[in-house]
Protein backbone atom coordinates (compact mmCIF):
# COMPACT_ATOMS: atom_id res chain seq x y z
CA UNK A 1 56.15 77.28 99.89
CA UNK A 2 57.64 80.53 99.10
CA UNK A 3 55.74 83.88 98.91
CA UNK A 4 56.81 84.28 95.20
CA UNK A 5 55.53 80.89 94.05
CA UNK A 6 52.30 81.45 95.58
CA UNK A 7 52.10 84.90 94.05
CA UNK A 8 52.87 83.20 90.07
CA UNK A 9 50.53 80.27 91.23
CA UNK A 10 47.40 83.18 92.05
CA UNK A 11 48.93 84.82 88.49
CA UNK A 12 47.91 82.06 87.09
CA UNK A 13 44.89 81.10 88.52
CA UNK A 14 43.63 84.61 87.10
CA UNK A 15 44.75 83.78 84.08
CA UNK A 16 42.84 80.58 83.59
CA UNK A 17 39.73 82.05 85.03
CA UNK A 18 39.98 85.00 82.26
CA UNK A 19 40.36 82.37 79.52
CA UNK A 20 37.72 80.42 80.74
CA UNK A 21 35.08 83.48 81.27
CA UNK A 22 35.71 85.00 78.33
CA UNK A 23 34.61 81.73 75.86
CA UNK A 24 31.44 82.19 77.93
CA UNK A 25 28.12 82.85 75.50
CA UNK A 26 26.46 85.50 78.29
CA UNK A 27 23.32 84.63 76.73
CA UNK A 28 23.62 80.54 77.82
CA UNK A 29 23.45 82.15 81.59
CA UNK A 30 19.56 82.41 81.33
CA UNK A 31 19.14 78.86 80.21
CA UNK A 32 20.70 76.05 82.24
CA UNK A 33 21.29 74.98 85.58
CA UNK A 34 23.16 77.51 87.33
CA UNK A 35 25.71 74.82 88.21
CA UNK A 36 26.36 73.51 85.24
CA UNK A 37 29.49 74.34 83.44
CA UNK A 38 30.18 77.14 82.16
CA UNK A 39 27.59 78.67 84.20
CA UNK A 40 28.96 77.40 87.77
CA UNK A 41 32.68 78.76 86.65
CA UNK A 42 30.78 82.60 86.52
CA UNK A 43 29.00 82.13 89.93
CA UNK A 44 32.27 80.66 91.57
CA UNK A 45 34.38 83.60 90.23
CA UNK A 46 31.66 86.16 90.63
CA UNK A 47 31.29 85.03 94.49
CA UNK A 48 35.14 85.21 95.02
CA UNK A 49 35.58 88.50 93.91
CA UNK A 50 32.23 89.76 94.25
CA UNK A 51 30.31 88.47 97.31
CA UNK A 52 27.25 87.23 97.79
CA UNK A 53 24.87 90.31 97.15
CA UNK A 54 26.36 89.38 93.55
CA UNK A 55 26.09 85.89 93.68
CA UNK A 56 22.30 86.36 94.65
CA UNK A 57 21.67 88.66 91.73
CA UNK A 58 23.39 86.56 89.45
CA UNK A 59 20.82 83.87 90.93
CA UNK A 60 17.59 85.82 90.77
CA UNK A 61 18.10 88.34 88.18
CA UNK A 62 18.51 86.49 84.48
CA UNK A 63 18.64 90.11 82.83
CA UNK A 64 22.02 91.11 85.17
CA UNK A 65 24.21 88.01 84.78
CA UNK A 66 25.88 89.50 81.33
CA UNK A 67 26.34 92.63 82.96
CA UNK A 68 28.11 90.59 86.34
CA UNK A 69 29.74 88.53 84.10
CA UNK A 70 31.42 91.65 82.23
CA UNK A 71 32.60 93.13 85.18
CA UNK A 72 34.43 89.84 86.52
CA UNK A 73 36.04 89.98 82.96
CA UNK A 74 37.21 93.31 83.67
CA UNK A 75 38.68 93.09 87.32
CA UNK A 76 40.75 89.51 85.68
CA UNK A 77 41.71 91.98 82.21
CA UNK A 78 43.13 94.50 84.18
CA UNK A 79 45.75 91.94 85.56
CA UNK A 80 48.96 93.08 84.74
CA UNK A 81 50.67 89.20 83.64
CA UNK A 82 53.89 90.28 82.30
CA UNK A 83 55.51 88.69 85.38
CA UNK A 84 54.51 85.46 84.47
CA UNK A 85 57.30 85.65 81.33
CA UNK A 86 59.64 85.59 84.04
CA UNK A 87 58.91 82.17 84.94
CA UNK A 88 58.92 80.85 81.17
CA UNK A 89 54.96 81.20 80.81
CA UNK A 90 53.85 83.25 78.09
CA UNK A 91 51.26 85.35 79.00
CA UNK A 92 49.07 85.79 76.07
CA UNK A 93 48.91 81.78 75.91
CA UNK A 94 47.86 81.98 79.70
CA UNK A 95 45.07 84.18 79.65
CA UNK A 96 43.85 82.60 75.99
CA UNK A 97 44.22 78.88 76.89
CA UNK A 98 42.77 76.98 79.98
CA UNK A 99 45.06 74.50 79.42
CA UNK A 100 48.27 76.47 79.26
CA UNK A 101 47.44 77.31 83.00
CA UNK A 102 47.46 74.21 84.12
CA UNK A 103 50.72 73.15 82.18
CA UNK A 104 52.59 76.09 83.46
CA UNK A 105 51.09 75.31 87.40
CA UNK A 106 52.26 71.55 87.36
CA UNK A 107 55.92 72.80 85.98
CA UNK A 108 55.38 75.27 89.01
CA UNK A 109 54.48 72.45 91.49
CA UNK A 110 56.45 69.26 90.20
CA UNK A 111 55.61 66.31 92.03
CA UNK A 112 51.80 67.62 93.53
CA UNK A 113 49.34 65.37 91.20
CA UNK A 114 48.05 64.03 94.38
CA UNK A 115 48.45 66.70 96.59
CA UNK A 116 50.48 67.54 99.76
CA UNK A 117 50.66 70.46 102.49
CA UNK A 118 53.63 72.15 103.65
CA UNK A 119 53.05 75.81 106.10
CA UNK A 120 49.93 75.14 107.21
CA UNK A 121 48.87 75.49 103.04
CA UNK A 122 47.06 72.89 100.83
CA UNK A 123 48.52 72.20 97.07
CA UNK A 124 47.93 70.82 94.12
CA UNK A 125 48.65 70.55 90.16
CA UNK A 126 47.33 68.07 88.01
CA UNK A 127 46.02 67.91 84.42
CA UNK A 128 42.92 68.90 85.81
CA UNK A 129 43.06 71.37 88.39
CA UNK A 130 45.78 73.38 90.76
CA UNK A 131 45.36 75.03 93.68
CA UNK A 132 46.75 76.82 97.03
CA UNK A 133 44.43 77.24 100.36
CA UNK A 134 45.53 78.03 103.39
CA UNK A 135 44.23 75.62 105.91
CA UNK A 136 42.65 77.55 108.92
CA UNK A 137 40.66 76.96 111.68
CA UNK A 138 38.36 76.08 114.27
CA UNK A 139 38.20 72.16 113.22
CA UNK A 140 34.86 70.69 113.72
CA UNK A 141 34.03 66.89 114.20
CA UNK A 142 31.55 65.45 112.15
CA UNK A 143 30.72 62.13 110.98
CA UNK A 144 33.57 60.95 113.34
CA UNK A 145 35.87 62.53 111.75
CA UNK A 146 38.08 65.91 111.37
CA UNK A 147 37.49 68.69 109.54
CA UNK A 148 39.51 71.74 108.77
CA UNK A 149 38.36 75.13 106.82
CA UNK A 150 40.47 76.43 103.97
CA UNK A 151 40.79 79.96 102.28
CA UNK A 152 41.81 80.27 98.68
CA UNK A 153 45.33 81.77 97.91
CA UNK A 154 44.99 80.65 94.29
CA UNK A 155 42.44 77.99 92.31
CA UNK A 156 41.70 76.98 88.93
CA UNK A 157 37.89 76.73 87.98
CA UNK A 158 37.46 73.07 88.84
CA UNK A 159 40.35 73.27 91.70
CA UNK A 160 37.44 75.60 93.79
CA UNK A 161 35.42 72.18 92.64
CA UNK A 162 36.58 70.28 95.79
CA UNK A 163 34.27 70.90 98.29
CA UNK A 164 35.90 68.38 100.82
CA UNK A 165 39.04 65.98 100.20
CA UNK A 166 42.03 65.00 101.83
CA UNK A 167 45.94 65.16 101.13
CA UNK A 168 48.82 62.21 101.95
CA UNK A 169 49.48 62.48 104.84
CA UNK A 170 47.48 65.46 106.43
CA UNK A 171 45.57 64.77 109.56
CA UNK A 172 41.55 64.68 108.67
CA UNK A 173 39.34 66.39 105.75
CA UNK A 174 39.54 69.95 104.51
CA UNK A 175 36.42 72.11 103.01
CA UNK A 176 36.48 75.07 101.26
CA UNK A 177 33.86 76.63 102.88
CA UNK A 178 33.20 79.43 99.91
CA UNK A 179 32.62 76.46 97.45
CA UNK A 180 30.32 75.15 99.34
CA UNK A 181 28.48 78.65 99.86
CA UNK A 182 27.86 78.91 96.21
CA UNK A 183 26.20 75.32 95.68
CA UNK A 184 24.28 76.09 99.21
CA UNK A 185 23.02 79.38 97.86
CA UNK A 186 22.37 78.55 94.44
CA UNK A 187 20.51 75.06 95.57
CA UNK A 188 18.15 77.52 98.02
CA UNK A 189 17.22 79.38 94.76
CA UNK A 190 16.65 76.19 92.90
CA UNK A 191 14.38 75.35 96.13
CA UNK A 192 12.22 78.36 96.33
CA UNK A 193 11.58 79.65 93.05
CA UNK A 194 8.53 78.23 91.27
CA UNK A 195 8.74 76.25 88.72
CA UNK A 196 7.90 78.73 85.96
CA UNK A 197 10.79 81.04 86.94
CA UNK A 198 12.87 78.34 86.63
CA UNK A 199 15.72 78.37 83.67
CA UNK A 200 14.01 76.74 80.63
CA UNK A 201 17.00 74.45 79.74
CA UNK A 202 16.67 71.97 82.77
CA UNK A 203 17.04 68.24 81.65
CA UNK A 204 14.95 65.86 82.98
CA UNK A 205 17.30 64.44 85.83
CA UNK A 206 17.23 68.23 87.17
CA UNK A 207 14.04 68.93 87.52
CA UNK A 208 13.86 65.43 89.45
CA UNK A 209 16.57 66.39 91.87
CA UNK A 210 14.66 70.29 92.22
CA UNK A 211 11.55 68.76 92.64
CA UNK A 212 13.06 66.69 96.09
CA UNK A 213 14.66 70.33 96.93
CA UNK A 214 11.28 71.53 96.79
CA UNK A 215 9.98 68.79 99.17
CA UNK A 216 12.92 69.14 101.36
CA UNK A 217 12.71 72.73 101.54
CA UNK A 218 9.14 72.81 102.97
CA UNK A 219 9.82 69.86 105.20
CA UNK A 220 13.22 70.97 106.87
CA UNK A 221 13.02 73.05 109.43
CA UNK A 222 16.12 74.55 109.19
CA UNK A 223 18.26 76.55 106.79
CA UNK A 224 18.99 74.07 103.62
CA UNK A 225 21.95 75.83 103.26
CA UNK A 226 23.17 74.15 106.13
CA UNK A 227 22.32 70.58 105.02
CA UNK A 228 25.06 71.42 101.68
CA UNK A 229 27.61 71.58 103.91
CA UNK A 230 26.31 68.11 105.84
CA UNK A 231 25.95 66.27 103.02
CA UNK A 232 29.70 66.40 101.41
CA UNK A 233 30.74 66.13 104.47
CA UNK A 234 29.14 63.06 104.78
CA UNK A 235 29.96 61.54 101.83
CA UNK A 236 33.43 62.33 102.66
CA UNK A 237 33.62 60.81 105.64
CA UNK A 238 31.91 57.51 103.58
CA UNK A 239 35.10 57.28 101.90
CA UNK A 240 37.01 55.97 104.56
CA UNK A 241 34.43 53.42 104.93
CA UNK A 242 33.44 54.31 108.45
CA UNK A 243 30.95 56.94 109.59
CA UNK A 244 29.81 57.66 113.10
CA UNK A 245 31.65 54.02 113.98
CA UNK A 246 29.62 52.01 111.72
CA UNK A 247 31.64 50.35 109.01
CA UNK A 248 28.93 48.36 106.64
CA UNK A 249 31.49 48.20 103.92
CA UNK A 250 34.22 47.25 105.62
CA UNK A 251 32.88 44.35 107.00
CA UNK A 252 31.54 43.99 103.38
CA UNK A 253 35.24 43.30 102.34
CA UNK A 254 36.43 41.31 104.46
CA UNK A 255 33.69 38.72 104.18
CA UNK A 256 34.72 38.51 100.60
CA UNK A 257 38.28 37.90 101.58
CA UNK A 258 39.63 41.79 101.14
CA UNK A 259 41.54 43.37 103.84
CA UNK A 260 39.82 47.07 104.17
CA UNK A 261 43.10 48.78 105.02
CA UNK A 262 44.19 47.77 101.61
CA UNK A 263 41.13 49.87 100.39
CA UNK A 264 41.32 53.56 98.46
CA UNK A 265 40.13 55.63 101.56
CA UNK A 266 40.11 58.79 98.83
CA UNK A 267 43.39 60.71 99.08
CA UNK A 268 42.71 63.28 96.11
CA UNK A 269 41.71 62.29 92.98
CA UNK A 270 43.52 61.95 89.83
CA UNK A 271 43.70 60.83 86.47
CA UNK A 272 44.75 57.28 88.50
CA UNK A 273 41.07 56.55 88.71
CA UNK A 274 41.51 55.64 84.83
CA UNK A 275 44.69 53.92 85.51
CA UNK A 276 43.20 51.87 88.06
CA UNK A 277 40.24 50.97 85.56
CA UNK A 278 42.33 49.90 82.60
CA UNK A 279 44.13 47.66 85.23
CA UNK A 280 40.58 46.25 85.93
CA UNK A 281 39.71 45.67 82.28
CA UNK A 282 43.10 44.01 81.79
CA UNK A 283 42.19 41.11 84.41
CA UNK A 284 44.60 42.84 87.40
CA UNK A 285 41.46 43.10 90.13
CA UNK A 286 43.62 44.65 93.43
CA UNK A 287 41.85 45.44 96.34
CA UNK A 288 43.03 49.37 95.94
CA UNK A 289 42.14 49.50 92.38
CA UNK A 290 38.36 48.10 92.61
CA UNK A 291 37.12 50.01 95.67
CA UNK A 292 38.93 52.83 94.00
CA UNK A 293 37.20 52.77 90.71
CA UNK A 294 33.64 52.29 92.96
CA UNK A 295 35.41 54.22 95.57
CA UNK A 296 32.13 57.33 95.25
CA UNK A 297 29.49 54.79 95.38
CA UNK A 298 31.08 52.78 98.44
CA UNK A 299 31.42 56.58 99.84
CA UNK A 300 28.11 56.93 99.24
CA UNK A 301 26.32 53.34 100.30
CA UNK A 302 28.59 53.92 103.60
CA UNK A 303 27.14 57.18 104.79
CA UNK A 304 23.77 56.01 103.76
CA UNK A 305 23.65 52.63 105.29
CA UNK A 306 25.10 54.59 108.62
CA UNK A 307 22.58 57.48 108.38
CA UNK A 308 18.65 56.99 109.43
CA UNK A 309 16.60 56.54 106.38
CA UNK A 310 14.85 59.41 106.55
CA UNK A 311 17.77 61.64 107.45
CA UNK A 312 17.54 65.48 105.69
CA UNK A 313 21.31 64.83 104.69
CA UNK A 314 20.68 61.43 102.51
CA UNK A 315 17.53 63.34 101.01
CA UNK A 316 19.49 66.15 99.98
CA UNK A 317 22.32 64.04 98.56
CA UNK A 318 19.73 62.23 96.43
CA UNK A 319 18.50 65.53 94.87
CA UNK A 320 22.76 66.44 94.19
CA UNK A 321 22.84 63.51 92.29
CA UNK A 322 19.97 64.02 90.68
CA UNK A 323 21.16 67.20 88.91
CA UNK A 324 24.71 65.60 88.15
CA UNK A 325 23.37 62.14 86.99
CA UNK A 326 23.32 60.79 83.31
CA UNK A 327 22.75 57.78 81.38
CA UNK A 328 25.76 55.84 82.15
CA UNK A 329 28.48 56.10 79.53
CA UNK A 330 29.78 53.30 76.57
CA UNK A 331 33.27 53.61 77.57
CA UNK A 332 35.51 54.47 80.15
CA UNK A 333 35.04 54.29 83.77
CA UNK A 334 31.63 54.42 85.19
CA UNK A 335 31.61 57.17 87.74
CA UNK A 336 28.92 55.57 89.46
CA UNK A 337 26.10 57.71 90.47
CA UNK A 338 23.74 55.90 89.17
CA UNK A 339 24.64 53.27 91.82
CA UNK A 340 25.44 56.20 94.78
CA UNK A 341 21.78 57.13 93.72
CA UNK A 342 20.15 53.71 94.08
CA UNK A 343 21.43 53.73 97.63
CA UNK A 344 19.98 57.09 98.55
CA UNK A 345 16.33 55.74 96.98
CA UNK A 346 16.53 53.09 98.58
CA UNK A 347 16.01 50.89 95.56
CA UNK A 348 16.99 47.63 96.05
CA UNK A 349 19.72 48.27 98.51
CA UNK A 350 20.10 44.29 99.79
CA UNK A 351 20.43 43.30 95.79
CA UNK A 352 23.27 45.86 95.61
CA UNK A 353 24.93 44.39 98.57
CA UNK A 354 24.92 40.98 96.88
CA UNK A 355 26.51 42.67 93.31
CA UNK A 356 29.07 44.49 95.53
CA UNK A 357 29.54 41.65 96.93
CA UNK A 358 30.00 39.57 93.68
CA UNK A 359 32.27 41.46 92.14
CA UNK A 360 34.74 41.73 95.28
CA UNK A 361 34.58 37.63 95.39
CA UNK A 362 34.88 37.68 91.73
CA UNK A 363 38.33 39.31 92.09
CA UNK A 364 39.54 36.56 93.45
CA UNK A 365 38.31 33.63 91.10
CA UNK A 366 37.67 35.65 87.91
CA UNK A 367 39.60 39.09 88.07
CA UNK A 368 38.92 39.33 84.15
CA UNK A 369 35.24 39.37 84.85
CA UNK A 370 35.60 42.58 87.35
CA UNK A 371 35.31 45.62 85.15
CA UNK A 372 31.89 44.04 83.18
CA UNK A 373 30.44 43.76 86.60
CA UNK A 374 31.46 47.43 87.78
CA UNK A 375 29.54 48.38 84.25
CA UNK A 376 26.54 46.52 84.42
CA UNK A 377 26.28 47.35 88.28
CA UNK A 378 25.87 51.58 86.70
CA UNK A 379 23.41 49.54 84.40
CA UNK A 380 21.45 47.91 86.39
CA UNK A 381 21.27 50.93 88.66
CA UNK A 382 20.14 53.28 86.36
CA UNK A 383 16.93 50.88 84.71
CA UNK A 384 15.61 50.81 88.41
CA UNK A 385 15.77 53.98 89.04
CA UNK A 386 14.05 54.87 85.78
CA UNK A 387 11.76 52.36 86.63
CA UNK A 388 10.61 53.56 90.21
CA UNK A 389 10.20 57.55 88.93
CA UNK A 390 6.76 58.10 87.56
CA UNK A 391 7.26 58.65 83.80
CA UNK A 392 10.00 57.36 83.73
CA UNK A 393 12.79 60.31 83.66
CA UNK A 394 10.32 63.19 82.42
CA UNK A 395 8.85 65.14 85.13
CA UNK A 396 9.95 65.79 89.13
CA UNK A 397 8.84 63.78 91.40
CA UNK A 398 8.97 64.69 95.08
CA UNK A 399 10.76 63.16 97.26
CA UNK A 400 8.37 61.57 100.26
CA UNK A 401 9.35 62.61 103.45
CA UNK A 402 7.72 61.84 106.43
């Protein structure tokens, strides 16, 4: 890719990032979990250009954030975007309007939805995201499989959201390893502040998935911040439905009459996941299309199933979900977390096998039948895990470690 598209590409990255930091309330950075949106988009940006004396303030420090928060606005205002006219963008749209960003990078990078490498760099532009990170080295082996660092030339706020994913036809995973820094660190402060200095806007779910941070924390004896990095690569590796050389879900397929190399091993998601789920409500039940549509919890029952059942890395993974999970939604396509979850508890993992099971064999005989399954699999997930936390979903509980 040539220098000059890169350059208009990190233009415009800026420009999103100023859009999206200025709609920012400064005082909803004392309230909530500091990575949910649009609190996480600050840290990520702060961290970036910043560093990580910043990004620990920013942690600790409630009464600085507006103050950090101001001065990342700044450094992006500054900006000179006139160039960006030259390319047909308008730059007052660009720097007012996430979504003009995003437009203007997938004109830039026509044909990139999914992804693809060229010069030793990593690209993408979708409706959701772009980006441009320059794979790097050493690679590191884990899980079985390859993994290779990234720096950021240019990324939207969710596009520094991929912690680890893969590209058509690139050799292995890529991380970026500054994304990951900023859930490691801010999941250490989560883990070691008490729990009246925690923000006062935590839901339920979150103080659940804290309160097994907590545990963790005191149990581990090792640097959490090194199990953040273990656990998406973990889950990453899950995808291709073989970690360390065990394959539970693999055979799982096949004895249901599915040939696993027909399965979504990941790639980089899109809006397809939706495409692949109105295929499944309209009766079309492909191999690619279901394991796609449960393609995080399969991920996620892989590595878990693979991994000792006390292993730090499936412990920490159940507190991450924990702090992203919600009651499953009415419509559209479960995202499955509530199942992922289950798997990590431990709750009922045999009965989950059988559903899984069920639904692949169901493709076959009654494809029409597939998509009510997938939903009352999220269901049926969910009520059991509400069932086996004390209280049902209103206080932590720790996780028990041994």
């Amino acid at each position: 890719m040539d220098h000059a598209a890169l350059t208009t590409l990190a233009l415009l990255a800026d420009a999103q990032h100023l859009a999206t930091l200025t709609a920012i309330d400064p005082a909803d950075l004392a309230t909530g979990h500091p990575l949910d949106y649009p609190t996480h988009m600050a840290l990520r940006e702060i961290h970036q250009h910043q560093g990580p004396d910043a990004t620990e303030d920013f942690l600790t420090r409630p009464d600085v954030r507006p103050g950090l928060l101001d001065t990342a606005i700044q450094r992006l205002n500054i900006i000179d975007y006139r160039p960006l006219a030259d390319h047909g963008i308008d730059p007052k749209a660009a720097t007012g309007d996430p979504r003009t960003a995003l437009e203007a990078a997938q004109t830039l990078l026509p044909g990139a939805e999914q992804g693809r490498h060229e010069d030793g760099i990593a690209l993408w532009a979708n409706p959701r995201s772009f980006a441009a990170l320059r794979i790097t080295g050493p690679t590191t082996v884990r899980y079985g499989h390859r993994f290779h660092p990234t720096t950021e030339i240019a990324a939207s706020s969710y596009g520094r959201g991929y912690y680890a994913f893969s590209l058509p036809g690139h050799d292995g995973f890529l991380l970026q390893p500054a994304a990951i820094a900023v859930v490691a660190r801010a999941y250490a402060y989560l883990a070691r502040t008490p729990a009246d200095g925690l923000p006062p806007g935590l839901t339920p779910t979150q103080r659940i998935g804290i309160g097994r941070l907590k545990a963790l924390d005191a149990w581990y004896d090792r640097p959490l911040e090194d199990l953040v990095g273990a656990m998406f690569t973990a889950h990453e590796a899950g995808h291709t439905l073989r970690v360390d050389g065990q394959a539970p879900l693999r055979d799982l397929l096949t004895r249901t009459g599915h040939n696993p190399d027909d399965a979504f091993q990941h790639g980089f998601p899109t809006r397809h996941q939706l495409r692949a789920w109105r295929r499944l409500q309209a009766g079309t039940a492909s191999t690619a299309d279901i394991t796609f549509v449960l393609g995080d919890a399969l991920a996620n029952a892989t590595s878990a199933l693979a991994l000792p059942p006390a292993d730090p890395v499936s412990a920490v993974r159940a507190a991450y979900l924990w702090q992203v999970i919600s009651p499953p939604r009415t419509g559209g396509a479960p995202r499955g977390i509530a199942t992922s979850l289950r798997v990590d508890e431990r709750i009922a993992v045999d009965d989950l096998l059988d559903d899984l099971a069920g639904i692949l064999t169901a493709a076959h005989h009654q494809p029409d039948t597939v998509a009510d399954r997938i939903r009352a699999l999220e269901h049926t997930s969910w009520d059991l895990l509400t069932e086996h936390t004390p209280r049902g979903l209103t206080a932590p509980h720790p996780w028990s470690l041994p």
